[in-house]
Protein backbone atom coordinates (compact mmCIF):
# COMPACT_ATOMS: atom_id res chain seq x y z
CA UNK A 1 10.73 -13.84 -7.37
CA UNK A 2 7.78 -12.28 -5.32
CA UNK A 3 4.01 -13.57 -5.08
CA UNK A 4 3.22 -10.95 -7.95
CA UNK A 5 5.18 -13.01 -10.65
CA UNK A 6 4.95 -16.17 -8.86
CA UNK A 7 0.77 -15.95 -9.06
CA UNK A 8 1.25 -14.03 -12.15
CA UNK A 9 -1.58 -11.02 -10.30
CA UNK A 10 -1.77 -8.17 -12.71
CA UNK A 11 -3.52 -6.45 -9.75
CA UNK A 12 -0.11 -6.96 -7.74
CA UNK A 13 2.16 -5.87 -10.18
CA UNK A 14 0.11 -2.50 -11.25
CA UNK A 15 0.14 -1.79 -7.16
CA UNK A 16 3.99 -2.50 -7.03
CA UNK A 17 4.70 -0.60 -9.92
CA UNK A 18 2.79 2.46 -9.06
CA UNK A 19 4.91 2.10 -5.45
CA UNK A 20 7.95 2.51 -6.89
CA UNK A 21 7.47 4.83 -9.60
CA UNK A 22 6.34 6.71 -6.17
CA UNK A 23 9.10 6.07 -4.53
CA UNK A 24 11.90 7.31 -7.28
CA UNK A 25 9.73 10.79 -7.12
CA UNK A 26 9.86 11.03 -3.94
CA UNK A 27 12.73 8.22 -2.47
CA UNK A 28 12.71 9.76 1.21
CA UNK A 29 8.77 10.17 1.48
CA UNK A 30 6.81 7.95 3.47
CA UNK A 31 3.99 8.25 1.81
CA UNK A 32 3.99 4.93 -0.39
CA UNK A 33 3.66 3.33 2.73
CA UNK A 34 0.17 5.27 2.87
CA UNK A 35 -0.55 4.68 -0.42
CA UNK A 36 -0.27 0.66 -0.39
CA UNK A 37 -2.28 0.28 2.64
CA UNK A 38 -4.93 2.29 0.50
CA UNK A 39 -4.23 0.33 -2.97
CA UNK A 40 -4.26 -2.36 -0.64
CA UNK A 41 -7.88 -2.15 0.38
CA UNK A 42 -9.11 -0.48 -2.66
CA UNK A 43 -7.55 -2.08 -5.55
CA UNK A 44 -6.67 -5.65 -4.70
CA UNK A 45 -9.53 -6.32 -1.88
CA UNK A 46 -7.04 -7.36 0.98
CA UNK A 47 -7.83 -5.83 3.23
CA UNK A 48 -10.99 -5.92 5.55
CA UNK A 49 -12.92 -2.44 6.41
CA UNK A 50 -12.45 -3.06 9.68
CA UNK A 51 -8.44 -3.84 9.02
CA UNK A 52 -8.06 -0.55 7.04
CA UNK A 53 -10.06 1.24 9.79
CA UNK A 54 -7.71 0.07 12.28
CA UNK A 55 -4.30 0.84 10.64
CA UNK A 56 -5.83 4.60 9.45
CA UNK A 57 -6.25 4.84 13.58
CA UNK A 58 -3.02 4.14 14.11
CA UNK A 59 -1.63 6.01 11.65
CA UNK A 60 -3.40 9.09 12.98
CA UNK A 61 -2.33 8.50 16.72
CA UNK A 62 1.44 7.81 15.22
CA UNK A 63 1.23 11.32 13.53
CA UNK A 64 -0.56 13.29 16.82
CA UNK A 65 2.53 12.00 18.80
């Protein structure tokens, strides 16, 4: 059981099941993980500006290196 179906979040489950129709196109692609940080922020409000801000940083050093 995850917190989607345990808090019965409509908002979770359309996030989780946009991931992994994502993921069967495309099972070896990162870019899910991209995509939930985003739907993250966007969609279901978790995330802080500042929060997103950071991980995008990251993300963009990770990919210079």
């Amino acid at each position: 059981m995850d917190l989607r179906d345990f808090h019965n979040d409509e908002k979770a489950r359309k996030i989780l099941d946009d991931l992994n129709a994502e993921k069967e196109d495309a099972p070896v692609s990162p870019s899910w993980e991209s995509s939930l940080i985003e739907k993250s922020f966007k969609e279901a409000k978790l995330l802080e500006n500042e929060t997103i801000r950071f991980i995008q940083t990251v993300l963009e050093i990770q990919e210079a290196i």
